[in-house]
Protein backbone atom coordinates (compact mmCIF):
# COMPACT_ATOMS: atom_id res chain seq x y z
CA UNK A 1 65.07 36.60 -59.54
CA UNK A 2 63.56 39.13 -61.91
CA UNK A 3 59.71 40.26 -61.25
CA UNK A 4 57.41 41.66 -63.59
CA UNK A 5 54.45 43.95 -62.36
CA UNK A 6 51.42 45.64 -63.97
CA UNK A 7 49.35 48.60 -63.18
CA UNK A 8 46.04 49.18 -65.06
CA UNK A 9 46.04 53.04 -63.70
CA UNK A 10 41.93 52.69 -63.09
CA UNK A 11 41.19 50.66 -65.96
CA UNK A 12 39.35 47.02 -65.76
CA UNK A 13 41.98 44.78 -67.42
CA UNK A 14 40.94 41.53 -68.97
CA UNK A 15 43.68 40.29 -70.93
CA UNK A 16 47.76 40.53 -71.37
CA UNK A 17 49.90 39.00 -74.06
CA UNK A 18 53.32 39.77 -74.54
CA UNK A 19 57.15 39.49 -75.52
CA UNK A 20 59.96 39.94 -73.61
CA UNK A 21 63.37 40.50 -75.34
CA UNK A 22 66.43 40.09 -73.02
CA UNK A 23 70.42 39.24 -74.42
CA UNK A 24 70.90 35.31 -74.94
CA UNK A 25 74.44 35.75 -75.12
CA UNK A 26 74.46 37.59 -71.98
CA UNK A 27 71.89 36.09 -69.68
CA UNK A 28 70.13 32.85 -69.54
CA UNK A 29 66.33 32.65 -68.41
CA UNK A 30 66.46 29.52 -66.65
CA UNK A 31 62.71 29.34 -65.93
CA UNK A 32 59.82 31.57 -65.89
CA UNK A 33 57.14 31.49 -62.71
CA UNK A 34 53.77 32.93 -62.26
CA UNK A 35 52.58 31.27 -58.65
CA UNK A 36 50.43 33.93 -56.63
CA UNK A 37 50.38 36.03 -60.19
CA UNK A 38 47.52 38.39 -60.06
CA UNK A 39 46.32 37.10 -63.90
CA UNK A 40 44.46 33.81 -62.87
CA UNK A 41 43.73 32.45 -66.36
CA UNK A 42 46.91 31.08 -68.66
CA UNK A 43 45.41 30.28 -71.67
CA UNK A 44 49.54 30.77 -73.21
CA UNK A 45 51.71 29.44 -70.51
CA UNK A 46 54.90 31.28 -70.15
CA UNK A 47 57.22 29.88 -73.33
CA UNK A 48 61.23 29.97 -73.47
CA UNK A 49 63.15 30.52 -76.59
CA UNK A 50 66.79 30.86 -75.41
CA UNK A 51 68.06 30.91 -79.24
CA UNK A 52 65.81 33.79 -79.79
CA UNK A 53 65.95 35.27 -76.18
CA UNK A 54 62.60 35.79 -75.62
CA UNK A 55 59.52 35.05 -73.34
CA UNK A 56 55.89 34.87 -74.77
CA UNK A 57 52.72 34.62 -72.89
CA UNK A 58 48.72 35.37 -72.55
CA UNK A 59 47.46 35.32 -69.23
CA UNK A 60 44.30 37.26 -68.02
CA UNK A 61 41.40 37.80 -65.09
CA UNK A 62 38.00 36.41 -65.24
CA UNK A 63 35.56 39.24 -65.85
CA UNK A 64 38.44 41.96 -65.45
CA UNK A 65 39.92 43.11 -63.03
CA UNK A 66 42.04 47.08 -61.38
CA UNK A 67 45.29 45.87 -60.70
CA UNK A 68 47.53 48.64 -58.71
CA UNK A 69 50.96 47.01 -59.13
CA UNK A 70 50.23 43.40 -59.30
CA UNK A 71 52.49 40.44 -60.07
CA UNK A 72 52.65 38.69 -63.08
CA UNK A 73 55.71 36.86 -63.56
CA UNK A 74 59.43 35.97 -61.71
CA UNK A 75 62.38 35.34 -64.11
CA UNK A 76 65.05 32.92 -62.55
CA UNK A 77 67.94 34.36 -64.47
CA UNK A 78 71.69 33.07 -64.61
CA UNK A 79 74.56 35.21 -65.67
CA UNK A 80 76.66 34.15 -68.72
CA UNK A 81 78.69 36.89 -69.20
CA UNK A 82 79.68 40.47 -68.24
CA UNK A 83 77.28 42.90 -69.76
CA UNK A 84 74.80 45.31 -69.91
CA UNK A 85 71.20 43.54 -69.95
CA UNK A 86 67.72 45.16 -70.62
CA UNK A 87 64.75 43.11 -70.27
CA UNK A 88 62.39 44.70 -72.76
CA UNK A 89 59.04 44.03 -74.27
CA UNK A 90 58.08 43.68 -77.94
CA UNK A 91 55.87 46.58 -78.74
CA UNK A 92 54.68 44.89 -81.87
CA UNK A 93 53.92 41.11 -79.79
CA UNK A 94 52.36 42.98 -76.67
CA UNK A 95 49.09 44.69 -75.92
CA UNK A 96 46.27 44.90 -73.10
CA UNK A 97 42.78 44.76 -73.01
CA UNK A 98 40.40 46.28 -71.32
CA UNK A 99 36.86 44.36 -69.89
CA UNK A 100 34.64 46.01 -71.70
CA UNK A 101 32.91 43.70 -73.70
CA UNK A 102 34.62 44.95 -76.99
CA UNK A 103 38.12 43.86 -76.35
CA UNK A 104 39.24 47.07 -76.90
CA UNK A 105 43.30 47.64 -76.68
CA UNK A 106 44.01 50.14 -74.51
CA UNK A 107 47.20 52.14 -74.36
CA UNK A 108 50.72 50.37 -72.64
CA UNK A 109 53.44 52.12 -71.15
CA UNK A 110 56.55 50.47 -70.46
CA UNK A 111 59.31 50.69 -67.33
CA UNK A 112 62.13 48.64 -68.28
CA UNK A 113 65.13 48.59 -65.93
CA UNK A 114 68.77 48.13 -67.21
CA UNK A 115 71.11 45.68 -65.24
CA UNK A 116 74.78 45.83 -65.54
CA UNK A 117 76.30 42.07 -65.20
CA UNK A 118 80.39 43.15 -63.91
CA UNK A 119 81.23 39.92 -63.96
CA UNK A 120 79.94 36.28 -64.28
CA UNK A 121 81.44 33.45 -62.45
CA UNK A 122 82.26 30.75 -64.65
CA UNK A 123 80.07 27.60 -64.18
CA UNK A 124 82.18 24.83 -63.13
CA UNK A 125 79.17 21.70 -62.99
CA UNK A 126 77.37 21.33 -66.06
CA UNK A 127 74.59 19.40 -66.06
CA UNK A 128 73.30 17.57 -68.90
CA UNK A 129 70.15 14.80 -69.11
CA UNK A 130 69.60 11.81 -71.82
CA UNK A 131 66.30 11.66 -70.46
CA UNK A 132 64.96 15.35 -71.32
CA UNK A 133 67.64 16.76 -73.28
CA UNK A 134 66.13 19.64 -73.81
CA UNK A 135 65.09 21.74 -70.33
CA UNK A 136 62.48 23.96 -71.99
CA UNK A 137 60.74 20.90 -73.99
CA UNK A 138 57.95 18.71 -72.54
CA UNK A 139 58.34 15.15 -72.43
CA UNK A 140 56.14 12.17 -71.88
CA UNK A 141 58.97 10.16 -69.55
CA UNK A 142 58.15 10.12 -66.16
CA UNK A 143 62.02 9.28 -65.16
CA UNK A 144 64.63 11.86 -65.19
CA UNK A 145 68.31 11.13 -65.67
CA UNK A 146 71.07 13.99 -64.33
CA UNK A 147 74.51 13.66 -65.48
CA UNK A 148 77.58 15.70 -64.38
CA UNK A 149 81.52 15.43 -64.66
CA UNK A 150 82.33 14.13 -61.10
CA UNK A 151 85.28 15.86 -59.98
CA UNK A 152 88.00 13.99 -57.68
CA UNK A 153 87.27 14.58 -54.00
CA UNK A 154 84.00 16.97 -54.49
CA UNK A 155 80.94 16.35 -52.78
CA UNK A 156 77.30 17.63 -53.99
CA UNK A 157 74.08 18.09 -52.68
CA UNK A 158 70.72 17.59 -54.98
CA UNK A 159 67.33 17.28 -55.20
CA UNK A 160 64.00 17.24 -57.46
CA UNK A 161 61.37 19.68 -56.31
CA UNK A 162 58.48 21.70 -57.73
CA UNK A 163 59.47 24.71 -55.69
CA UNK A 164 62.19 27.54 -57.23
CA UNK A 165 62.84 28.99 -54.00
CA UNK A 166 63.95 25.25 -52.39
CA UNK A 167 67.21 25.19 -52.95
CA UNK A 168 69.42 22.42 -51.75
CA UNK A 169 71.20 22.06 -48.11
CA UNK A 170 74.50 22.22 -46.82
CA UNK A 171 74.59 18.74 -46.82
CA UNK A 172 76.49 16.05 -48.84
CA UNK A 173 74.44 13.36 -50.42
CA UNK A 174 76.18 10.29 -50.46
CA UNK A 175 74.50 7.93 -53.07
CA UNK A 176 76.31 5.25 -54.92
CA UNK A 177 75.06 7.27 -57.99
CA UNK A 178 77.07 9.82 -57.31
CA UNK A 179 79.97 8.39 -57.84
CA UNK A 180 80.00 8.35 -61.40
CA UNK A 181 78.24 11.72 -61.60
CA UNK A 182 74.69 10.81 -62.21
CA UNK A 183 71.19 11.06 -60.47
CA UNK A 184 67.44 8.97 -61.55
CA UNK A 185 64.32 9.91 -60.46
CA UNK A 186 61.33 7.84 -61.45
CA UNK A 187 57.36 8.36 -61.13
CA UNK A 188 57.94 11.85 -61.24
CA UNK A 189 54.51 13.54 -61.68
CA UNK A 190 52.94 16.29 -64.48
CA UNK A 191 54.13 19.32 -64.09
CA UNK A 192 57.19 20.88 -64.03
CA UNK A 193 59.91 20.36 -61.15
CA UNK A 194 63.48 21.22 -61.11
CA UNK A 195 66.78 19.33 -60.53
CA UNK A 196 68.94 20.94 -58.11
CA UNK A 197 72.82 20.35 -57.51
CA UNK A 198 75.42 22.21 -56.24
CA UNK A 199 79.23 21.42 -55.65
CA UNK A 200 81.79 21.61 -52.68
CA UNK A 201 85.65 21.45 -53.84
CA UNK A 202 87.28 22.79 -50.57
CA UNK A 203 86.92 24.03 -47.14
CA UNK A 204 88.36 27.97 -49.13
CA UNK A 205 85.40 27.43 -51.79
CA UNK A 206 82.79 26.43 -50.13
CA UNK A 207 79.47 24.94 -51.29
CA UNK A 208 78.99 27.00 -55.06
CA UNK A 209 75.78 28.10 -56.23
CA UNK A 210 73.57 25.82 -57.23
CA UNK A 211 72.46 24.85 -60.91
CA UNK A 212 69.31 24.56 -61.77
CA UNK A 213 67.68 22.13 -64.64
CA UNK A 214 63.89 22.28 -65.15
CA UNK A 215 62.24 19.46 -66.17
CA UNK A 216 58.55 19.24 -67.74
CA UNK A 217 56.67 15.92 -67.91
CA UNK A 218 53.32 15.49 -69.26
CA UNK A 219 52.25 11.89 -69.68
CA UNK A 220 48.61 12.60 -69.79
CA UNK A 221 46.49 12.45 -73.28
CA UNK A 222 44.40 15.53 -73.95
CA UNK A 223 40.91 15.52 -73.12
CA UNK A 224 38.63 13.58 -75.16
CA UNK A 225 35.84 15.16 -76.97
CA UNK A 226 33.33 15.09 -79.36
CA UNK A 227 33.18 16.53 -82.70
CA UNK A 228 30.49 17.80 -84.45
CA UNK A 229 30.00 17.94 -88.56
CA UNK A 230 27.80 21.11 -89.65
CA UNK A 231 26.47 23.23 -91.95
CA UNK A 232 24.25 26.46 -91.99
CA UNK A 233 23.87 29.00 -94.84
CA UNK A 234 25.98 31.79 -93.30
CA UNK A 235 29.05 29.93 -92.61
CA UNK A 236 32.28 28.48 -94.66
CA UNK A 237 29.58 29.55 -97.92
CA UNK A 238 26.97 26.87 -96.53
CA UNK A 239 29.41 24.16 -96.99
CA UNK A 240 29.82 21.70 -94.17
CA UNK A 241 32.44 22.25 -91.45
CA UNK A 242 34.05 20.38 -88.59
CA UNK A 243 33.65 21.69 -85.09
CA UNK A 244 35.75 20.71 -82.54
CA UNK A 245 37.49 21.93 -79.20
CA UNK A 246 39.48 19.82 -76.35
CA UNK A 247 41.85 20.64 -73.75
CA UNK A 248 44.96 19.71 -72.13
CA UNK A 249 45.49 20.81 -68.64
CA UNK A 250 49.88 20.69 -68.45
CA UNK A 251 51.30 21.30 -71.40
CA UNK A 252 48.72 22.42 -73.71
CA UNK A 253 46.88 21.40 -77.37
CA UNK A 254 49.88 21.82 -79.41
CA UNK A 255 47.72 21.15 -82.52
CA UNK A 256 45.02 19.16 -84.47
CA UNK A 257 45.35 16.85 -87.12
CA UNK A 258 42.59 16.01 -89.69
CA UNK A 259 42.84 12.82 -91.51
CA UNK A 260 40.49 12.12 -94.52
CA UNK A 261 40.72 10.82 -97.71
CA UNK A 262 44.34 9.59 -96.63
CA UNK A 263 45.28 13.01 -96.81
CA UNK A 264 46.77 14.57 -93.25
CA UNK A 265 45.72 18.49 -92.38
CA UNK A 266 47.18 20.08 -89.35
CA UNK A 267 45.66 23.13 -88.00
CA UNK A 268 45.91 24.39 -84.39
CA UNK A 269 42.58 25.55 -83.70
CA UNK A 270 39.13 24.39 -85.34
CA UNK A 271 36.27 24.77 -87.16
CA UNK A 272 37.59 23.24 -90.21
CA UNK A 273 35.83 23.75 -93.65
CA UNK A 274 35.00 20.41 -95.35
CA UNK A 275 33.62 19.06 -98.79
CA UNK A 276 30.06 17.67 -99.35
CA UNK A 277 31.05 14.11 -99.88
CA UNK A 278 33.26 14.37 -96.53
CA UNK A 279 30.16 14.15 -94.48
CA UNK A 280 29.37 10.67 -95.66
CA UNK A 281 33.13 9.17 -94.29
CA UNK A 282 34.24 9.02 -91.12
CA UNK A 283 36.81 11.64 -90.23
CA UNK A 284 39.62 11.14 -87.95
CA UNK A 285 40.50 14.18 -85.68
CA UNK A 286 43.35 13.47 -83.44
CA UNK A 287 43.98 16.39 -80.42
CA UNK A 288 48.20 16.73 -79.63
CA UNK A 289 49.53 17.99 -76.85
CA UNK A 290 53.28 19.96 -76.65
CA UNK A 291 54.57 16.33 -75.43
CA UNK A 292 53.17 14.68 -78.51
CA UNK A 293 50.50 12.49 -76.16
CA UNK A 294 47.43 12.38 -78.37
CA UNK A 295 43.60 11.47 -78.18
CA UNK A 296 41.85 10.33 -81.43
CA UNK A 297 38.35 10.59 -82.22
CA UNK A 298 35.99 9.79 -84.98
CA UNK A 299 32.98 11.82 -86.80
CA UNK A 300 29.96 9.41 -86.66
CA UNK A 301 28.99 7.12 -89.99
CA UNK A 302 26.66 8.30 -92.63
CA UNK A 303 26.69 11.66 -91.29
CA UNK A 304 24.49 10.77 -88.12
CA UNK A 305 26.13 13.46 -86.27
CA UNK A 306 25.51 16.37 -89.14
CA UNK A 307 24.06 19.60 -87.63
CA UNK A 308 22.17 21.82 -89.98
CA UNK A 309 20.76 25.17 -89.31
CA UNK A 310 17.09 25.03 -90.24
CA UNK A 311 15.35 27.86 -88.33
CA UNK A 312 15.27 29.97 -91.01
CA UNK A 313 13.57 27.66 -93.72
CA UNK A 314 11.28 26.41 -90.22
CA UNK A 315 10.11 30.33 -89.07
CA UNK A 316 9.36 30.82 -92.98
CA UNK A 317 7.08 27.72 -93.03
CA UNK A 318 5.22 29.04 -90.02
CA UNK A 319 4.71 32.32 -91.51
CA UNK A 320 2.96 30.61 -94.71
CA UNK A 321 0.89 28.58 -92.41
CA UNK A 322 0.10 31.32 -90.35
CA UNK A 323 -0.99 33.19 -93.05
CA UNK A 324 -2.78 30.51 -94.85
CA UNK A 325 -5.16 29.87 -91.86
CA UNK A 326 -5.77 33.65 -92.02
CA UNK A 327 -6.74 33.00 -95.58
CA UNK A 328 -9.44 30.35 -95.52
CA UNK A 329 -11.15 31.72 -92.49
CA UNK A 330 -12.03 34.53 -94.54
CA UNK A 331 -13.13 32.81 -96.99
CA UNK A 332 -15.23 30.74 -94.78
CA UNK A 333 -16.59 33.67 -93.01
């Protein structure tokens, strides 16, 4: 386990987003953890590229916050290789700002230990699923299929659990699965939980360490919502525009997609600038999550749902009135 900290030496911190470089070839990140961080609000959740070897996230504190060596992340890390490994941050993908109404980026200093790897036991159980293939991708499939090489004589001991530090016992599970190597788990819910397994050989070896597969499920549809068609003469040149905004509470709005005309936009985040004749057709806007679940809604008919600013042409109508009441009472008086 690998923690990150942060001190805002006397500043009010709002808001961290950052990059963290580390070897691939070296070490592999098996899953990133921010339970009891001391940044509340994830508006990025912690995001694993193991091609890349990197770690991307935004997290921050509702109405700012001192923080004198707080949490904000634990790396579970597995050694590939001997080497030297330096878990580093992006200077150019990282900043931190300050609560002070302005956003304002204040300066970031950086502490970044070096780890020498001597040597990295070779891992003997590999784990693969046909379920969720891929351990840092989130998938809609509630059921989770392990499958391992079942070596003659070995015994293993596994489980599914939301909880990195519950690691499996000293004792054998004896399930007629595991006799050909392979473990199901079905109505598993959103979230992300980890499949834990680790191998006896011999009474000399010992149980080995165990290895660790996460597995993200997110069968839920984003949040519906409502969108709104408008128009007002400062914005998009006082052409109409889409407004829209939804959320997705596990894996995130991956993005948007904007269907009108028969023509397909994608965008990750709206308003979105439209055409005078779009306001008279019904617009699809479908919302989709990182596990491709995805809610679709519909701009109203005839534009019954168009929003247009008109305080400006209503305060200058008052002002004539105003001033045309002024007007014939004096020439009445």
């Amino acid at each position: 386990m690998i923690n990150l900290h942060i001190s805002s030496d006397g500043e009010v911190v709002n808001l961290v987003q950052a990059t963290i470089q580390y070897p691939p070839d070296v070490v592999e990140v098996i899953a990133v953890y921010h339970g009891g961080s001391s940044l509340t609000l994830w508006p990025e959740e912690p995001s694993i590229n193991a091609a890349a070897g990197s770690i991307t996230f935004a997290a921050g504190i509702p109405n700012g916050s001192l923080i004198d060596t707080g949490q904000v992340l634990t790396l579970e890390v597995r050694p590939k290789q001997a080497g030297t490994v330096q878990f580093s941050f992006n200077p150019n993908q990282t900043a931190v700002y300050l609560n002070d109404g302005l956003a304002t980026q204040t300066t970031v200093s950086f502490k970044e230990p070096v780890y020498d790897i001597i040597s990295a036991a070779p891992v003997s159980l590999i784990v693969t699923s046909a379920t969720h293939p891929d351990e840092n991708k989130w998938y809609q499939l509630n059921e989770f299929s392990a499958q391992w090489e079942k070596k003659p004589d070995a015994l293993y001991s596994f489980h599914v659990t939301s909880d990195l530090e519950q690691l499996p016992d000293d004792i054998a599970d004896d399930t007629p699965q595991v006799v050909t190597g392979e473990y199901t788990i079905s109505n598993l819910s959103d979230g992300v939980h980890y499949f834990m397994i680790k191998e006896w050989l011999s009474n000399e070896a010992g149980w080995a360490e165990p290895v660790i597969r996460k597995i993200m499920v997110d069968s839920t549809p984003p949040t519906s919502f409502i969108p709104l068609v408008s128009q007002t003469e400062h914005e998009f040149n006082g052409q109409p525009f889409l407004v829209f905004d939804t959320s997705d509470s596990v894996s995130g709005i991956d993005h948007y997609e904007i269907v009108k005309g028969g023509t397909t936009t994608i965008i990750t985040k709206g308003p979105y600038q439209l055409e005078q004749k779009d306001i008279t057709q019904p617009i699809l806007i479908r919302a989709v999550d990182a596990a491709n679940n995805s809610t679709t809604v519909y701009t109203g008919e005839n534009a019954t749902n168009i929003r247009r600013n008109y305080f400006w042409p209503i305060t200058a109508l008052v002002a004539f009135l105003a001033l045309l009441l002024v007007y014939l009472k004096t020439r009445l008086s």
